[in-house]
C-alpha atoms as a PDB file:
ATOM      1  CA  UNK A   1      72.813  67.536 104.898  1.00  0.00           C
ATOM      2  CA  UNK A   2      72.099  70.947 103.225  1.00  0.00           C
ATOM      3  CA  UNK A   3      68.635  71.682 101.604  1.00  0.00           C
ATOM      4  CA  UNK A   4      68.608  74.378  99.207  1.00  0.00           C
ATOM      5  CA  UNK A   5      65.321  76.049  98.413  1.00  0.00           C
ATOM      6  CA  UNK A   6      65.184  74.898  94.898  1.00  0.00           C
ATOM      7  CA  UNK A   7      64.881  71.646  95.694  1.00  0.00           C
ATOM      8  CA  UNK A   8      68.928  70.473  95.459  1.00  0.00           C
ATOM      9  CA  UNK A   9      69.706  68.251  98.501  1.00  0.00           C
ATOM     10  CA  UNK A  10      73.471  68.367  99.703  1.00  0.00           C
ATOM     11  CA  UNK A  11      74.774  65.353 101.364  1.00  0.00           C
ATOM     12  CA  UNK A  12      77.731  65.183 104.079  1.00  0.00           C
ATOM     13  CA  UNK A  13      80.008  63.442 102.062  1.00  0.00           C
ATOM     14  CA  UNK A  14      80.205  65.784  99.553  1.00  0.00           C
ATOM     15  CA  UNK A  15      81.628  68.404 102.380  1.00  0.00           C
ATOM     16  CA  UNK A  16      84.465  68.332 104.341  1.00  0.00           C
ATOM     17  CA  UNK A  17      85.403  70.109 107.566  1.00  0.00           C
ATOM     18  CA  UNK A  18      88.788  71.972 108.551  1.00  0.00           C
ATOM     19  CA  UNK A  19      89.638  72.947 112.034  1.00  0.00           C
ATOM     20  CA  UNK A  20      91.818  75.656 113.220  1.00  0.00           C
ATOM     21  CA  UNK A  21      92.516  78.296 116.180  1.00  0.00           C
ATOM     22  CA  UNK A  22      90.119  81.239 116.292  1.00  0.00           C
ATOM     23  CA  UNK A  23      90.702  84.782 116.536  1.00  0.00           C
ATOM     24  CA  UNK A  24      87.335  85.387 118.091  1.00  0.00           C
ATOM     25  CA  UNK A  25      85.973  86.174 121.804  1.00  0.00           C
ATOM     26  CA  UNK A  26      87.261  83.480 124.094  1.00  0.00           C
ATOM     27  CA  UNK A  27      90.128  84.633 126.004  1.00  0.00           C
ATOM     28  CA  UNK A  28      92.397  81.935 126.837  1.00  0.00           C
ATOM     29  CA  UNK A  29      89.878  79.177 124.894  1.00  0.00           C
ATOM     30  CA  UNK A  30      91.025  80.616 121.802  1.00  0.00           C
ATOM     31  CA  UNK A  31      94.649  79.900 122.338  1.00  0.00           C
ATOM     32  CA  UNK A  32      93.830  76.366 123.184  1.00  0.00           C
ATOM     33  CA  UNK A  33      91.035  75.211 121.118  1.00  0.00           C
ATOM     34  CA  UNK A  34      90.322  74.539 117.456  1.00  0.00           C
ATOM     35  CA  UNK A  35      87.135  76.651 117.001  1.00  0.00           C
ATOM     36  CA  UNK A  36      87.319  77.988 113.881  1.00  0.00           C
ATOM     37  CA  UNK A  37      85.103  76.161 110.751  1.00  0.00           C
ATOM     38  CA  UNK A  38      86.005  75.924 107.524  1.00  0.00           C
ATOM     39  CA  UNK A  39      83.464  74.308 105.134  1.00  0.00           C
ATOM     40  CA  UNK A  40      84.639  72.947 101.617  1.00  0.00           C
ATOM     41  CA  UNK A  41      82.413  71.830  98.804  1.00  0.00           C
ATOM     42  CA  UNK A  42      83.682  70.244  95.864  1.00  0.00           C
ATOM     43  CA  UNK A  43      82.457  71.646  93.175  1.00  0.00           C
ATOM     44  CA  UNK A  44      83.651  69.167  90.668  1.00  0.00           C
ATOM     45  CA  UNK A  45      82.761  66.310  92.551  1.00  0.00           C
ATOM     46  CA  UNK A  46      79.336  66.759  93.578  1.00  0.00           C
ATOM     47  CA  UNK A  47      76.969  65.585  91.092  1.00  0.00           C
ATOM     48  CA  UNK A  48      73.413  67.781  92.456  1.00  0.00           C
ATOM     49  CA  UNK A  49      74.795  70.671  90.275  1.00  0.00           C
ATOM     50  CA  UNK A  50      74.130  71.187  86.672  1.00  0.00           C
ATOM     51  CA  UNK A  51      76.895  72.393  84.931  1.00  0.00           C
ATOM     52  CA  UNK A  52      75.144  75.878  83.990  1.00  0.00           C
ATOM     53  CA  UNK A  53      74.348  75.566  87.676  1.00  0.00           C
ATOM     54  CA  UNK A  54      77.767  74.977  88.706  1.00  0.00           C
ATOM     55  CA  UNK A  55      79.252  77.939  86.274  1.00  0.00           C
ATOM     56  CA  UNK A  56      76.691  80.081  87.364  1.00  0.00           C
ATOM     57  CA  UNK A  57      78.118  79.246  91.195  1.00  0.00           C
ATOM     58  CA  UNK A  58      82.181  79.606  89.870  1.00  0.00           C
ATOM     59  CA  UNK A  59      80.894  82.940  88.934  1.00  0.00           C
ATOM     60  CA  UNK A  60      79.115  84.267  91.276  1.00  0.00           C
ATOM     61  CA  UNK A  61      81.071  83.094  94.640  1.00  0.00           C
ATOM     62  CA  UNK A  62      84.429  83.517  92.451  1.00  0.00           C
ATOM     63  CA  UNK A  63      86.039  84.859  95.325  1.00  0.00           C
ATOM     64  CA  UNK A  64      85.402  81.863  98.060  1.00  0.00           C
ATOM     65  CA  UNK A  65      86.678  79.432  95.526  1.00  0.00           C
ATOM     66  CA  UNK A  66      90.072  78.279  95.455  1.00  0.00           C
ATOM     67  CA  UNK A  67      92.277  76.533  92.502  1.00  0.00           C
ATOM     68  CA  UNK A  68      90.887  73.117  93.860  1.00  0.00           C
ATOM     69  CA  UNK A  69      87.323  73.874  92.796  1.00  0.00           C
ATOM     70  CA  UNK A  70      86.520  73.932  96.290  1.00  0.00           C
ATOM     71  CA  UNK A  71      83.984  76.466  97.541  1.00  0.00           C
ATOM     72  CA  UNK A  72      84.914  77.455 101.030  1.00  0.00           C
ATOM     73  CA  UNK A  73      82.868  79.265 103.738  1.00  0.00           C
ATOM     74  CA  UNK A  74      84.424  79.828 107.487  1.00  0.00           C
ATOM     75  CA  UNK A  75      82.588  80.671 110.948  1.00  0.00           C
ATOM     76  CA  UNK A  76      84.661  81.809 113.837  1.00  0.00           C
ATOM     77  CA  UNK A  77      81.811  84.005 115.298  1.00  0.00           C
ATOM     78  CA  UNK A  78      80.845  81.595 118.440  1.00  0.00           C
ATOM     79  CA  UNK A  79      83.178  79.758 121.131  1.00  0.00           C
ATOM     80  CA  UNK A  80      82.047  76.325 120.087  1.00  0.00           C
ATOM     81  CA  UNK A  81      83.218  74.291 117.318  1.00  0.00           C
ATOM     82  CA  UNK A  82      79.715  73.359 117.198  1.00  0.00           C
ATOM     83  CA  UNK A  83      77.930  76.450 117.009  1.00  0.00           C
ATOM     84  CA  UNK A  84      81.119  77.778 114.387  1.00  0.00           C
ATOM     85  CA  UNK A  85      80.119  74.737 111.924  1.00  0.00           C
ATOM     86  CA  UNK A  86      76.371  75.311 111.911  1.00  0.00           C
ATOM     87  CA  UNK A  87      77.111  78.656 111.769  1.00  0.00           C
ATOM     88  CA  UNK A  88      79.113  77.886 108.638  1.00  0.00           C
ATOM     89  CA  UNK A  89      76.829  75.380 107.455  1.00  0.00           C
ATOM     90  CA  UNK A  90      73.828  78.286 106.776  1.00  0.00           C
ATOM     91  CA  UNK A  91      76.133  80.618 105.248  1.00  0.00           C
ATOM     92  CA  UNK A  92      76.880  78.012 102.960  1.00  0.00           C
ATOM     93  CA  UNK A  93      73.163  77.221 102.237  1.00  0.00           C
ATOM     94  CA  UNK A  94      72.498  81.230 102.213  1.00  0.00           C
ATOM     95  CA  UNK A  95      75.593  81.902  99.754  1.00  0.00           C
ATOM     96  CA  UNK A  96      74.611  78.811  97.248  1.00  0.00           C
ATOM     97  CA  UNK A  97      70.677  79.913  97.438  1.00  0.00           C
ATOM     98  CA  UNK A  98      71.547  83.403  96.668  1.00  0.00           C
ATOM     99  CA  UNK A  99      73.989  82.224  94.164  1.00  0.00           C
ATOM    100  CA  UNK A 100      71.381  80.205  92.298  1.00  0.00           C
ATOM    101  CA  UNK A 101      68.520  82.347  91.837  1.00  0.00           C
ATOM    102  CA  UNK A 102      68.117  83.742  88.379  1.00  0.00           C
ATOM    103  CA  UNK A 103      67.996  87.268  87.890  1.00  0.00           C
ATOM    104  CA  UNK A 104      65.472  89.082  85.437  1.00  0.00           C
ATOM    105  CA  UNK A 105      66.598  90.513  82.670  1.00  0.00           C
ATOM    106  CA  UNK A 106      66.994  94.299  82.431  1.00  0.00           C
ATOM    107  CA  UNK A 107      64.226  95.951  81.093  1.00  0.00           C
ATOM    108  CA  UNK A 108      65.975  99.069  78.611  1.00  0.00           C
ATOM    109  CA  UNK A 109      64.062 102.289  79.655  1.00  0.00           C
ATOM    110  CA  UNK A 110      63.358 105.852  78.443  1.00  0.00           C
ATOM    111  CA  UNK A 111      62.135 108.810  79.899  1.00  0.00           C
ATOM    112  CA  UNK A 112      59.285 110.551  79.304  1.00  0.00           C
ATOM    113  CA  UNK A 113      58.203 113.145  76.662  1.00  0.00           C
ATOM    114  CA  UNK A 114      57.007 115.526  79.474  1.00  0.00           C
ATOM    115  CA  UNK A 115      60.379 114.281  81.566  1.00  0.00           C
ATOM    116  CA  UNK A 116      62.257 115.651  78.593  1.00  0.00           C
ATOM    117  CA  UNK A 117      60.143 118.965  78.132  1.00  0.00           C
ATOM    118  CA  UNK A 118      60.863 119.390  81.687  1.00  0.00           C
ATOM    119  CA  UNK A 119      64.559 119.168  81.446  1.00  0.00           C
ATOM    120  CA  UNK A 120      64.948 121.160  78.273  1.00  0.00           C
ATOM    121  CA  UNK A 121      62.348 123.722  79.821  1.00  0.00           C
ATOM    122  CA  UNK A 122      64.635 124.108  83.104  1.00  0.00           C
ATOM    123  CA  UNK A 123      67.888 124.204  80.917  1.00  0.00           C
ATOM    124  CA  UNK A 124      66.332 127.221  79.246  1.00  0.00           C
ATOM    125  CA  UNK A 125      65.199 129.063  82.622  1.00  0.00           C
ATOM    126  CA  UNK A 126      68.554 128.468  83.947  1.00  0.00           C
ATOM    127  CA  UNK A 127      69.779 130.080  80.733  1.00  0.00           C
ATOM    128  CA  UNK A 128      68.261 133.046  81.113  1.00  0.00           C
ATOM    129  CA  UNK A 129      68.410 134.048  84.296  1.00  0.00           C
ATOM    130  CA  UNK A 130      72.560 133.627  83.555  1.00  0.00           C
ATOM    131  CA  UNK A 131      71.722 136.013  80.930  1.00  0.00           C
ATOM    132  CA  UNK A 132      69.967 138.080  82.719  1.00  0.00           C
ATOM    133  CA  UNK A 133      72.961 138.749  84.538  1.00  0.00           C
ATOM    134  CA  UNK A 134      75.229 140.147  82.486  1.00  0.00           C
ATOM    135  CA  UNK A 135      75.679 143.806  81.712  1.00  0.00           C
ATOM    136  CA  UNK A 136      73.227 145.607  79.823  1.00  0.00           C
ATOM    137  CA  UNK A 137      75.761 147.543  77.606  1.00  0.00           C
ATOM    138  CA  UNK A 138      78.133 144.839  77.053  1.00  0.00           C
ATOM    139  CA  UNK A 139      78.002 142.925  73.598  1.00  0.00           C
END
């Protein structure tokens, strides 16, 4: 069971587990064992999402979903098939929390009237000591 932090509850059944070999530390372990995690959510399927909610996730995480509609998150970090799934299990909580949160709104800004007197006032410095430069008999 997943709890995000806006109240949305996850249940098991709505998440299924693949297995494979690792490429992680382990030495011969890896060649033997299935200690890789993969975690897939269907999105379609599970009805705790909202479909703004769900869009917003499609768009956001577009690149850990697959033509399925499944969101996928893997964990090969730890030698334990244990450790790998809850591993995978809170980057799946972390990725749908982050996913969810509503962003504010930009606020349009402008800069100052002294920011632009400033800016105009250094263009005009740098100006003249370029002119200051030149030759004094050249036109």
């Amino acid at each position: 069971m997943i709890q995000l932090g806006n109240g949305i509850v996850i249940e098991e059944r709505w998440l299924s587990f693949a297995f494979s070999r690792s490429s992680g530390p382990g030495g011969q372990n890896v060649n033997k064992v299935n200690t890789r995690v993969t975690v897939l959510l269907d999105l379609e399927a599970c009805p705790v999402f909202t479909n703004s909610q769900k869009s917003r996730i499609r768009r956001r995480l577009s690149t850990r979903i697959d033509g399925r509609d499944q969101l996928m998150v893997s964990s090969q970090k730890f030698r334990t098939q244990r450790a790998n799934r809850n591993a995978a299990l809170d980057r799946l909580t972390e990725l749908l929390n982050e996913a969810l949160k509503k962003r504010a709104p930009r606020k349009k800004t402008r800069p100052s009237r002294s920011a632009i007197e400033r800016r105009l006032q250094d263009k005009k410095h740098r100006g003249q000591i370029k002119q200051s430069r030149s030759y004094p008999g050249k036109e």
